[in-house]
N, C-alpha and C. Protein backbone atom coordinates (compact mmCIF):
# COMPACT_ATOMS: atom_id res chain seq x y z
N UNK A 1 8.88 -4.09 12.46
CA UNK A 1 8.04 -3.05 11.89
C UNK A 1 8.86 -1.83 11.52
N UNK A 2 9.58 -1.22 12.41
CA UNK A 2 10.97 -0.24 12.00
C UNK A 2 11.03 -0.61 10.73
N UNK A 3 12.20 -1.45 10.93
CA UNK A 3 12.77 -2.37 9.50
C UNK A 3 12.19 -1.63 8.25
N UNK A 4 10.76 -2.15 8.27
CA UNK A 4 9.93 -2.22 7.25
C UNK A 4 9.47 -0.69 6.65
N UNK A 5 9.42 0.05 8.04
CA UNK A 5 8.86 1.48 7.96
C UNK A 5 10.01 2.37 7.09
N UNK A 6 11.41 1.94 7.56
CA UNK A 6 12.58 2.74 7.30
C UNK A 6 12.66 2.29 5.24
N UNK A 7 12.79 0.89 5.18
CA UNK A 7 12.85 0.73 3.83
C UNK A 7 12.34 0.89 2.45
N UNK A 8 10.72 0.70 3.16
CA UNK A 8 9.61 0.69 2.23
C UNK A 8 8.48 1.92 2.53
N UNK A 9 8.65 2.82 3.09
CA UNK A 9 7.46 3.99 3.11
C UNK A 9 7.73 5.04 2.42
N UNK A 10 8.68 5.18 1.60
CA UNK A 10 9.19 5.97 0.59
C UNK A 10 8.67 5.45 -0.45
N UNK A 11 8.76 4.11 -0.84
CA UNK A 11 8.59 3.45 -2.05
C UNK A 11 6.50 3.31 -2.21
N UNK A 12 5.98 2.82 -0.89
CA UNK A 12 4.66 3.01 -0.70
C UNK A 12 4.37 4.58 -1.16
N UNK A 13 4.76 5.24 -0.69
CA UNK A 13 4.01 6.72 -0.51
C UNK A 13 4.68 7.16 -2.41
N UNK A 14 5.55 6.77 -3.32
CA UNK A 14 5.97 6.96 -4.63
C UNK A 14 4.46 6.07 -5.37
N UNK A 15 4.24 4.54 -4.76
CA UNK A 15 2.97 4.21 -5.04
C UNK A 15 1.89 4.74 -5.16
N UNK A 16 1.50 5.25 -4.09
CA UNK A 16 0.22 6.51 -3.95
C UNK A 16 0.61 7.06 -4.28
N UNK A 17 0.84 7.93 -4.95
CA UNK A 17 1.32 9.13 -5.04
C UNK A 17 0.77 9.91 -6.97
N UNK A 18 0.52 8.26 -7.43
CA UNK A 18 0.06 8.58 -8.88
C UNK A 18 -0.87 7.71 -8.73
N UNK A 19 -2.11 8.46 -9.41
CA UNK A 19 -3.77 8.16 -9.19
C UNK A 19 -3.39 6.53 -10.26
N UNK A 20 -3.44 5.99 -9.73
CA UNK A 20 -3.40 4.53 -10.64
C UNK A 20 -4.79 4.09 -10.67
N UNK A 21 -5.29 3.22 -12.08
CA UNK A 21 -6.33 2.92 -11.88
C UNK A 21 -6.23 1.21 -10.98
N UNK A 22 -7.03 0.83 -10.69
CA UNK A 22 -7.11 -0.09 -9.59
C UNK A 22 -6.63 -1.00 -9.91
N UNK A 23 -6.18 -1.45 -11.48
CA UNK A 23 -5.33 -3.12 -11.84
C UNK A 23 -3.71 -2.40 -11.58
N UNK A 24 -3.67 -1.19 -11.80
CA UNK A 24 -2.05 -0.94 -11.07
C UNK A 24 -1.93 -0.88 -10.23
N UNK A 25 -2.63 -0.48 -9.29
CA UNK A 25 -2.28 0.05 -7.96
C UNK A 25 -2.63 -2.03 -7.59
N UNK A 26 -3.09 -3.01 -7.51
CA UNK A 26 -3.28 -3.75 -7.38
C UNK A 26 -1.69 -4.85 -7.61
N UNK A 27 -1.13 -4.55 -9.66
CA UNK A 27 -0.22 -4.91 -9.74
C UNK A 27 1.44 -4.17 -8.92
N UNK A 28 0.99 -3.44 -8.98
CA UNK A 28 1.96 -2.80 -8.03
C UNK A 28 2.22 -3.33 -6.52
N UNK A 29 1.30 -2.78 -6.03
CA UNK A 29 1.19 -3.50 -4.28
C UNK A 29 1.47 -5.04 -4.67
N UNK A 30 1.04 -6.08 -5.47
CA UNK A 30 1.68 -7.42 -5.29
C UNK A 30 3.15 -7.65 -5.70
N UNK A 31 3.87 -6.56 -6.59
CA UNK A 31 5.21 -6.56 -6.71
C UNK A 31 5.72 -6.49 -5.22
N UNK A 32 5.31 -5.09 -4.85
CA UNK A 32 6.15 -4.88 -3.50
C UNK A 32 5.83 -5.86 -2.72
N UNK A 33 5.13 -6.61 -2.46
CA UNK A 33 4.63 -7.46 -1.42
C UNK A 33 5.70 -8.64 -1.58
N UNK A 34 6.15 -8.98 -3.11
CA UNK A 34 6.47 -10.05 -3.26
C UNK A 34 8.30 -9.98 -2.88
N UNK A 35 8.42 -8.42 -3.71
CA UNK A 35 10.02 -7.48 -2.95
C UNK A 35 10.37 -7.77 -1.46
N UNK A 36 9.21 -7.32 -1.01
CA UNK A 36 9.24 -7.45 0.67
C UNK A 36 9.72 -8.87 1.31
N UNK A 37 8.69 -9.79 0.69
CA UNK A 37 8.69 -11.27 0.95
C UNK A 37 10.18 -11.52 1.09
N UNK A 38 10.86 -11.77 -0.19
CA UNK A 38 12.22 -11.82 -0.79
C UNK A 38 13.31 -11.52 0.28
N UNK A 39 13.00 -10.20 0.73
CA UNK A 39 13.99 -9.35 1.60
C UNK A 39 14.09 -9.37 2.66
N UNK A 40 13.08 -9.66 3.32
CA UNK A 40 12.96 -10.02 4.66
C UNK A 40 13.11 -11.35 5.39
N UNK A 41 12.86 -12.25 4.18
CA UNK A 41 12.72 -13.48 4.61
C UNK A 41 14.27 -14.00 4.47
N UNK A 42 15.20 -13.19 4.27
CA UNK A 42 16.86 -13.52 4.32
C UNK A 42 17.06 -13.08 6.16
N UNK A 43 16.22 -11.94 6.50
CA UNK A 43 16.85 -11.23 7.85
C UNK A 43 15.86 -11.84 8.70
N UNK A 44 14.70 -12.46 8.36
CA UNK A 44 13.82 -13.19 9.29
C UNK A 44 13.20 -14.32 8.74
N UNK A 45 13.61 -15.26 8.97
CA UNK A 45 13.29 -16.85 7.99
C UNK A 45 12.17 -17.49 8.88
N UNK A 46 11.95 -16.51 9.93
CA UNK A 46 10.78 -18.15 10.82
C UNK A 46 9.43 -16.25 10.86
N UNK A 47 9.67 -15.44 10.82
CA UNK A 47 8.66 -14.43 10.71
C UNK A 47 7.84 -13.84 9.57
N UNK A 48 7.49 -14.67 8.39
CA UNK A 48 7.10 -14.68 7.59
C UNK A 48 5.42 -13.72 7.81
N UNK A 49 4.91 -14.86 8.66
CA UNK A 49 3.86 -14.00 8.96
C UNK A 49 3.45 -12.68 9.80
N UNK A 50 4.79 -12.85 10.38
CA UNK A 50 4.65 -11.23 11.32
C UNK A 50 5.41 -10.02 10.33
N UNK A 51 5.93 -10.27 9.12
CA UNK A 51 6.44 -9.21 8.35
C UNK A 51 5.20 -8.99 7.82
N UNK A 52 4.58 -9.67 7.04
CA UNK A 52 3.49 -9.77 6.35
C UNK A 52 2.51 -8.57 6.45
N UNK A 53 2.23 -9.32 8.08
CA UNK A 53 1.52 -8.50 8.98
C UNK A 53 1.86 -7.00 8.81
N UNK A 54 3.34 -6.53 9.13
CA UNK A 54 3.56 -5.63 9.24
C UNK A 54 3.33 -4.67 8.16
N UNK A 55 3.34 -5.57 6.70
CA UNK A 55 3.47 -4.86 5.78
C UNK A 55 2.36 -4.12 5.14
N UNK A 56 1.14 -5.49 5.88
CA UNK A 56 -0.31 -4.29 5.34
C UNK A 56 -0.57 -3.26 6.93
N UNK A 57 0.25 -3.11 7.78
CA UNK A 57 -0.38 -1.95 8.62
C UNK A 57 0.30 -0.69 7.85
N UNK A 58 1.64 -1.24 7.69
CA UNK A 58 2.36 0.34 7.28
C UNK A 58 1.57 0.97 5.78
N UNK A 59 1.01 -0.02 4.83
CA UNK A 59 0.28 0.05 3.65
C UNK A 59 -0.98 0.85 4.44
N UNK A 60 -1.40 0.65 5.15
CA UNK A 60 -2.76 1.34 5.70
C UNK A 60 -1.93 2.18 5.97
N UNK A 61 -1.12 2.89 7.17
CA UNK A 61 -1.12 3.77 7.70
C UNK A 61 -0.61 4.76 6.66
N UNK A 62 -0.05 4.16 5.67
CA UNK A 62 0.70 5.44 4.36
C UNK A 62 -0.64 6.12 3.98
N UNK A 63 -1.85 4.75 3.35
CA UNK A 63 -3.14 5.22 3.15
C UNK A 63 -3.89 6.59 3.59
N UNK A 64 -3.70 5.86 5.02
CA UNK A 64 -4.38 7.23 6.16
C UNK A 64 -3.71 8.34 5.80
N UNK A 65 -2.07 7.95 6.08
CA UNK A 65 -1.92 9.51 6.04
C UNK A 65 -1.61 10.57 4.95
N UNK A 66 -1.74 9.65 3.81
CA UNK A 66 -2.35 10.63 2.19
C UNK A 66 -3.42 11.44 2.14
N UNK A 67 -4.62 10.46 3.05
CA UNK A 67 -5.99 10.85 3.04
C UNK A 67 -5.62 12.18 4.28
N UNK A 68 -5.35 11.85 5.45
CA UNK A 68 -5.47 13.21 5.66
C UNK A 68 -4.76 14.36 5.35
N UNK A 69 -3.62 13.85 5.01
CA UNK A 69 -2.36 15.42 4.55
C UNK A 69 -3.25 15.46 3.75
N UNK A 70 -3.82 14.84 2.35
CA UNK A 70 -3.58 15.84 1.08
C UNK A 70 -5.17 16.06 0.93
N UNK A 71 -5.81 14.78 1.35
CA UNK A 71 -7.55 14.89 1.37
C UNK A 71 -8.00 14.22 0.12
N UNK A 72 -6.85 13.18 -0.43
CA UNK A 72 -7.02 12.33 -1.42
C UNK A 72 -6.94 11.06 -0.82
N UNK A 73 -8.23 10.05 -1.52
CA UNK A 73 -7.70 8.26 -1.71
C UNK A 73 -6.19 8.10 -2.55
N UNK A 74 -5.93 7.04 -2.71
CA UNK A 74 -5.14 6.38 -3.29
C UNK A 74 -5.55 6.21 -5.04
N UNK A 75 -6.54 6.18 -5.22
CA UNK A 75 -6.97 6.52 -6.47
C UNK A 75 -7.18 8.15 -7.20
N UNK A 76 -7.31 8.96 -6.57
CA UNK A 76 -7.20 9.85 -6.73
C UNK A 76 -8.59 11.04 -5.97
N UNK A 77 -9.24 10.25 -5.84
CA UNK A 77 -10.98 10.96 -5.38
C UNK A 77 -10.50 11.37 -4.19
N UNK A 78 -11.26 12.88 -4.39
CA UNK A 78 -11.20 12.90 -3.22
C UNK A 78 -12.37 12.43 -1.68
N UNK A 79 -11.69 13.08 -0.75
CA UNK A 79 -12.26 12.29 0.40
C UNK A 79 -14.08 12.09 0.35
N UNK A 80 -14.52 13.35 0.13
CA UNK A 80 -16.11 13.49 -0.32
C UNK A 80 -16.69 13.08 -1.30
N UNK A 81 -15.89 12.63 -1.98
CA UNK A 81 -16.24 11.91 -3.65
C UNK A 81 -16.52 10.32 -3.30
N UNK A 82 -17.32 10.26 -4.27
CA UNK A 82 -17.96 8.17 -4.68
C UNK A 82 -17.91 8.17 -5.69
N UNK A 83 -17.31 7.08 -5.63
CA UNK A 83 -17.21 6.71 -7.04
C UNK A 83 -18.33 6.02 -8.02
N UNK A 84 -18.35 5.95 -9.25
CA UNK A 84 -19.44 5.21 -10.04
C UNK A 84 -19.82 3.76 -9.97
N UNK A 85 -20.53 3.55 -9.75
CA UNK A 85 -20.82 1.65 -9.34
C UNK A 85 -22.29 1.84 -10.37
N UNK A 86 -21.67 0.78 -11.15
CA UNK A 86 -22.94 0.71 -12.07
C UNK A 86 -23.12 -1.33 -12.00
N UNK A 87 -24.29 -1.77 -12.22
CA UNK A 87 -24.63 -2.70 -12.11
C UNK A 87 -25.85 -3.59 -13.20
N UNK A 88 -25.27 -4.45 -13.79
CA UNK A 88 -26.45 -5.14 -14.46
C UNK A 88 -27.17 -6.46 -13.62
N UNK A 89 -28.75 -6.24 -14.51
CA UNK A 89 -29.56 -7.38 -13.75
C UNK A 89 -29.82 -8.40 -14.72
């Protein structure tokens, strides 16, 4: 989890960091995911699933702590804001 925290929470928090609409922030996070995969799986070949693991806590915890430093989502709304959900019948 170190590992992961030291390499990639710079590059996460450059992610958030620009209000992407949701097919980037989507294509994005599966690049890094796939970066991660790549890189780790040279320094840990049988922990595939415990990097994994690791990689959506530190993804949450960058989350969290955007939302509380700045009082923004990852999209850009802020914390008191909803977004538009429109629906056909």
């Amino acid at each position: 989890r170190e590992i992961l925290d030291e390499r990639y929470a710079a590059r996460i928090d450059e992610m958030y960091a620009g209000a992407l609409v949701k097919e980037d922030q989507e294509a994005a996070s599966s690049q890094l995911s796939k970066l991660v995969k790549e890189e780790m799986e040279e320094l840990y070949p049988d922990e595939s699933s415990a990097v994994k693991s690791a990689l959506k806590d530190l993804m949450c915890r960058r989350m969290f702590e955007k939302a509380k430093t700045e009082g923004t989502r990852i999209d850009g709304r802020r914390l008191d804001e909803v977004r538009t959900i429109s629906s056909e019948a």
